[in-house]
C-alpha atoms as a PDB file:
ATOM      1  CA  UNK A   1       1.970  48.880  10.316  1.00  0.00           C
ATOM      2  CA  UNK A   2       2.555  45.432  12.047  1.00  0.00           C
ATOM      3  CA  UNK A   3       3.099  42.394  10.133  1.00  0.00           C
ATOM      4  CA  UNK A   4       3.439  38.915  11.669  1.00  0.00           C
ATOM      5  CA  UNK A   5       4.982  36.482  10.081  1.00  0.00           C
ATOM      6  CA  UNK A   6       4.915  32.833  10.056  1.00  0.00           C
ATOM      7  CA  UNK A   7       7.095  29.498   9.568  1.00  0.00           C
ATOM      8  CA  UNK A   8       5.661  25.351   9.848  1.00  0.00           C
ATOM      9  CA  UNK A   9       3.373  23.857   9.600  1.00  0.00           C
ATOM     10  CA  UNK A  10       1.625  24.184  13.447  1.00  0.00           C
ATOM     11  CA  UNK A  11       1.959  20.226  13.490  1.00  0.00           C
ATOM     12  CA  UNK A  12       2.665  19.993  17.040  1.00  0.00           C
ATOM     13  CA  UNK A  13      -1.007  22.309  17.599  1.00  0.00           C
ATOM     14  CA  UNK A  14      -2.454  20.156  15.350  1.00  0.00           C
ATOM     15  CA  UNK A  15      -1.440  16.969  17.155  1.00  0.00           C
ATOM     16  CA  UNK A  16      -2.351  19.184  20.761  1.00  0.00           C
ATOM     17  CA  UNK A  17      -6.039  20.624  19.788  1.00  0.00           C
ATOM     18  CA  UNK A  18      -6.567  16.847  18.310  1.00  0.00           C
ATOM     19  CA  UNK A  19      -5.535  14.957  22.340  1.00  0.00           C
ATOM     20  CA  UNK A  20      -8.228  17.542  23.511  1.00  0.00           C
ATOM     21  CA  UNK A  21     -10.914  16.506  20.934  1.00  0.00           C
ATOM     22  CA  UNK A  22     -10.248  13.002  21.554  1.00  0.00           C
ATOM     23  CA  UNK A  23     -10.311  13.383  25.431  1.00  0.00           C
ATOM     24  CA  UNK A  24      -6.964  11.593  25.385  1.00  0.00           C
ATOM     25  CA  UNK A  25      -5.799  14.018  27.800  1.00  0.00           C
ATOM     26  CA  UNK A  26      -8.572  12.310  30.039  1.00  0.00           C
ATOM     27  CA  UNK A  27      -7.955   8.455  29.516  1.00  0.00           C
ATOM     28  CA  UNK A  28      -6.523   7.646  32.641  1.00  0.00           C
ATOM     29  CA  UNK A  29      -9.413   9.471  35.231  1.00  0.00           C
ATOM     30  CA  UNK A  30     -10.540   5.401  35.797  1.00  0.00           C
ATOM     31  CA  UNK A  31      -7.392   4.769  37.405  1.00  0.00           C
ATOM     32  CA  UNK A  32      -7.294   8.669  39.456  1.00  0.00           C
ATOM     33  CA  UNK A  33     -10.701   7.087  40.514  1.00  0.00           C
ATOM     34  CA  UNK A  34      -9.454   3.460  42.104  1.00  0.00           C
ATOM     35  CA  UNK A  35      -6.624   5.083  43.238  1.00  0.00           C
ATOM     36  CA  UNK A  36      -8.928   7.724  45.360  1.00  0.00           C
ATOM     37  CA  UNK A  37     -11.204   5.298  46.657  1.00  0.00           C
ATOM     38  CA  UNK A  38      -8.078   3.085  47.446  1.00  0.00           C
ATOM     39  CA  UNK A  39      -6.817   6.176  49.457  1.00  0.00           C
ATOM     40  CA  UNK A  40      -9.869   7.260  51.071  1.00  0.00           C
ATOM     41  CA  UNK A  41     -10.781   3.396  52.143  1.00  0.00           C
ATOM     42  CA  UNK A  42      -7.555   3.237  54.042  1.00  0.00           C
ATOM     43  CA  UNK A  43      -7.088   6.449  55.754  1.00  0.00           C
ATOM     44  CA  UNK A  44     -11.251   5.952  56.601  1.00  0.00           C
ATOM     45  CA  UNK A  45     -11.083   5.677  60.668  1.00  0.00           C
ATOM     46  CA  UNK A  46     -12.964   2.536  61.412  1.00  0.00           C
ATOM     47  CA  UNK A  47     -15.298   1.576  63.490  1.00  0.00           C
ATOM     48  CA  UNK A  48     -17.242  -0.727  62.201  1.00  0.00           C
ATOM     49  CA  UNK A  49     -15.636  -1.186  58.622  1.00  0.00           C
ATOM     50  CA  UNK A  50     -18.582  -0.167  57.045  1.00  0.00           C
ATOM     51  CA  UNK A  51     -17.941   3.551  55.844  1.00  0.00           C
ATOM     52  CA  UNK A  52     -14.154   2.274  54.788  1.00  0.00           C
ATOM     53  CA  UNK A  53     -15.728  -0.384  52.441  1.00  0.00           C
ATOM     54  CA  UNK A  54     -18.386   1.921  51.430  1.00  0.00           C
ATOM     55  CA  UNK A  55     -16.224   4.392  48.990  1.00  0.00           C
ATOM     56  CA  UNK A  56     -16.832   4.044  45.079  1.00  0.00           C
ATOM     57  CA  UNK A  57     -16.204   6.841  42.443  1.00  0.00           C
ATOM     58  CA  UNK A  58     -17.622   8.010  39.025  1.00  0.00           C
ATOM     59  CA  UNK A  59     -16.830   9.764  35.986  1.00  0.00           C
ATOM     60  CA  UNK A  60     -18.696  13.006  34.974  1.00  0.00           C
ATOM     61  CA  UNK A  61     -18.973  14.861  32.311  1.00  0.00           C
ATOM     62  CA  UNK A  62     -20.776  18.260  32.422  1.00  0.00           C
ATOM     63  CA  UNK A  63     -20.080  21.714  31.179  1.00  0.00           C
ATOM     64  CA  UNK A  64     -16.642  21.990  32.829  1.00  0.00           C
ATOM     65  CA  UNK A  65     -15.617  18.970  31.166  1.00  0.00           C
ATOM     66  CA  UNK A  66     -14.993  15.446  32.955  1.00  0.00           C
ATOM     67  CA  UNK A  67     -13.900  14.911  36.044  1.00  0.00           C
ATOM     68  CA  UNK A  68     -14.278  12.186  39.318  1.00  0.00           C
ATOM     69  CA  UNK A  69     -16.796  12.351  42.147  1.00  0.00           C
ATOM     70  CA  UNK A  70     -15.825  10.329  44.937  1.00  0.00           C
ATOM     71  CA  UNK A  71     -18.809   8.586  46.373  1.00  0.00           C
ATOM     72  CA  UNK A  72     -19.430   7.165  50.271  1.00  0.00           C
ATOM     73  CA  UNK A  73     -23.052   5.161  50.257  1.00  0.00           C
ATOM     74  CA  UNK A  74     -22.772   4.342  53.931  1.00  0.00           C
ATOM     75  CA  UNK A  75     -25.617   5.776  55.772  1.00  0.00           C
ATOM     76  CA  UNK A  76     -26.774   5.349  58.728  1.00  0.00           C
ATOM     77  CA  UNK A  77     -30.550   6.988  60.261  1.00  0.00           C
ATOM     78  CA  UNK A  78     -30.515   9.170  57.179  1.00  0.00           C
ATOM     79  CA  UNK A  79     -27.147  10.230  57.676  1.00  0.00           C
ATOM     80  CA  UNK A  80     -23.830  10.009  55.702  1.00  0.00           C
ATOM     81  CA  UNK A  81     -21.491   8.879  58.008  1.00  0.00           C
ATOM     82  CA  UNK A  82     -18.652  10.371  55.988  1.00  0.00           C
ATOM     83  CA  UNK A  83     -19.693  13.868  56.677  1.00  0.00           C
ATOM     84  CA  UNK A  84     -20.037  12.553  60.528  1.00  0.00           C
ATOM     85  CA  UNK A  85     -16.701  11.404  60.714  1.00  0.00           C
ATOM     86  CA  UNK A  86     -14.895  13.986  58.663  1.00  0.00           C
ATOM     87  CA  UNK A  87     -16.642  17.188  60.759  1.00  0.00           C
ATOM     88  CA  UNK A  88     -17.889  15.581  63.956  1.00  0.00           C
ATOM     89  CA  UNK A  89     -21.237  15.585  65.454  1.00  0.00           C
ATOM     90  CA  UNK A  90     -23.999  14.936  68.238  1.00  0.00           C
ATOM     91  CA  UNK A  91     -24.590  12.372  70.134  1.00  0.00           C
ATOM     92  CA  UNK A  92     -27.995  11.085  71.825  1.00  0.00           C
ATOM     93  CA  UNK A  93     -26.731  11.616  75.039  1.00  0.00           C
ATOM     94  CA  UNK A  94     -25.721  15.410  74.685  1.00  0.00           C
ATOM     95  CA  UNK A  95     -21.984  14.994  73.696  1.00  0.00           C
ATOM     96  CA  UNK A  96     -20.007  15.447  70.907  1.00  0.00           C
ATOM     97  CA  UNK A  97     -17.452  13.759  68.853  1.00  0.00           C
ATOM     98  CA  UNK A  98     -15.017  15.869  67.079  1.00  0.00           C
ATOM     99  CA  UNK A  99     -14.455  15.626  63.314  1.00  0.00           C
ATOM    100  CA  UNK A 100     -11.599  14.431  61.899  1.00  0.00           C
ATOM    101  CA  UNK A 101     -10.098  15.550  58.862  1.00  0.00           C
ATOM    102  CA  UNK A 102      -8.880  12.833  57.121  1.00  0.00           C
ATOM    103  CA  UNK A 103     -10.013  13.001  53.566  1.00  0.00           C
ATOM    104  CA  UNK A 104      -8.239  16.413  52.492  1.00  0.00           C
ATOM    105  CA  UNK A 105      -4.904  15.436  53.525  1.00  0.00           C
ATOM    106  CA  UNK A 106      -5.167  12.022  51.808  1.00  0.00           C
ATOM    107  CA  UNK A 107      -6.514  13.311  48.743  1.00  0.00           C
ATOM    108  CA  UNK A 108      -4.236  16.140  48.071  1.00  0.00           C
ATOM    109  CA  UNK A 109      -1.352  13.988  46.842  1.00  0.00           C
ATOM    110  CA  UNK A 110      -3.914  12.190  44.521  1.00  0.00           C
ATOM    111  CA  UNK A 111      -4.464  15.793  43.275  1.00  0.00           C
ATOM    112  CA  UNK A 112      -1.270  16.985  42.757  1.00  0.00           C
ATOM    113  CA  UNK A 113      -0.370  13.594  40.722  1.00  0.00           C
ATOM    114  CA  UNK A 114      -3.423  13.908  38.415  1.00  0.00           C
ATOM    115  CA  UNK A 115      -2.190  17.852  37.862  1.00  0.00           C
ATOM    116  CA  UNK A 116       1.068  17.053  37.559  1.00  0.00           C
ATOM    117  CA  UNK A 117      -0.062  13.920  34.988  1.00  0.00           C
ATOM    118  CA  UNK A 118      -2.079  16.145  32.958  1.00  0.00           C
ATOM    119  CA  UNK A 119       0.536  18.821  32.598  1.00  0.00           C
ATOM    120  CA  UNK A 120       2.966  16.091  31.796  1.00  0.00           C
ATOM    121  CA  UNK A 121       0.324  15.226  28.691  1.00  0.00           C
ATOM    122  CA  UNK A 122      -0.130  18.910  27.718  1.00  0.00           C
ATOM    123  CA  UNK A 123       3.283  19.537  27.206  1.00  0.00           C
ATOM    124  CA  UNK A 124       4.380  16.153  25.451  1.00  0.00           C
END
């Protein structure tokens, strides 16, 4: 026979279970979001100025729970001229300009602060 035992009053599970109900866990994603499109707009090569200026985010909230989307509205002939920039491309004249990967490396410090925010919050 096994018998577990018990002692408290699970207060501090209470108060835990309650931050995820509330989405308190969450509150700060506004400010992960300026921060990422502060990031992105200055590590953006520029040309023009255009695709730098062009970065804006959004909260979601699906089945996985929230989380940001990172946004780029500069296009250009039907093309996003993120996705140009960040893996290279084509040119009229039979060339080719290389990509240049610029948004992982900037973001993954935004990343590891949000993880390292929300673990912070779990644990208080």
């Amino acid at each position: 026979m096994i018998e577990i035992t018990s002692k408290g009053d699970y207060k501090s599970t209470r108060e835990f279970l309650n931050k995820m109900l509330n989405g308190d866990i969450f509150s700060d994603l506004d400010r992960y979001g300026q921060i990422g499109v502060d990031a992105l707009a200055s590590a953006t090569p520029v040309d023009s100025g255009l695709a730098a200026s062009s970065w804006s985010y959004r909260i979601v909230r699906d089945s996985y729970g929230p989380g940001i989307e990172w946004c780029n509205t500069d296009i250009e002939g039907g093309l996003e001229v993120i996705i140009l920039i960040q893996y290279g491309h084509g040119t009229g004249t039979g060339g080719y300009v290389q990509g240049r990967d610029f948004i992982n490396p900037t973001m993954r410090p935004i990343f590891d602060q949000i993880a390292n925010d929300v673990w912070e919050k779990v644990n208080a």
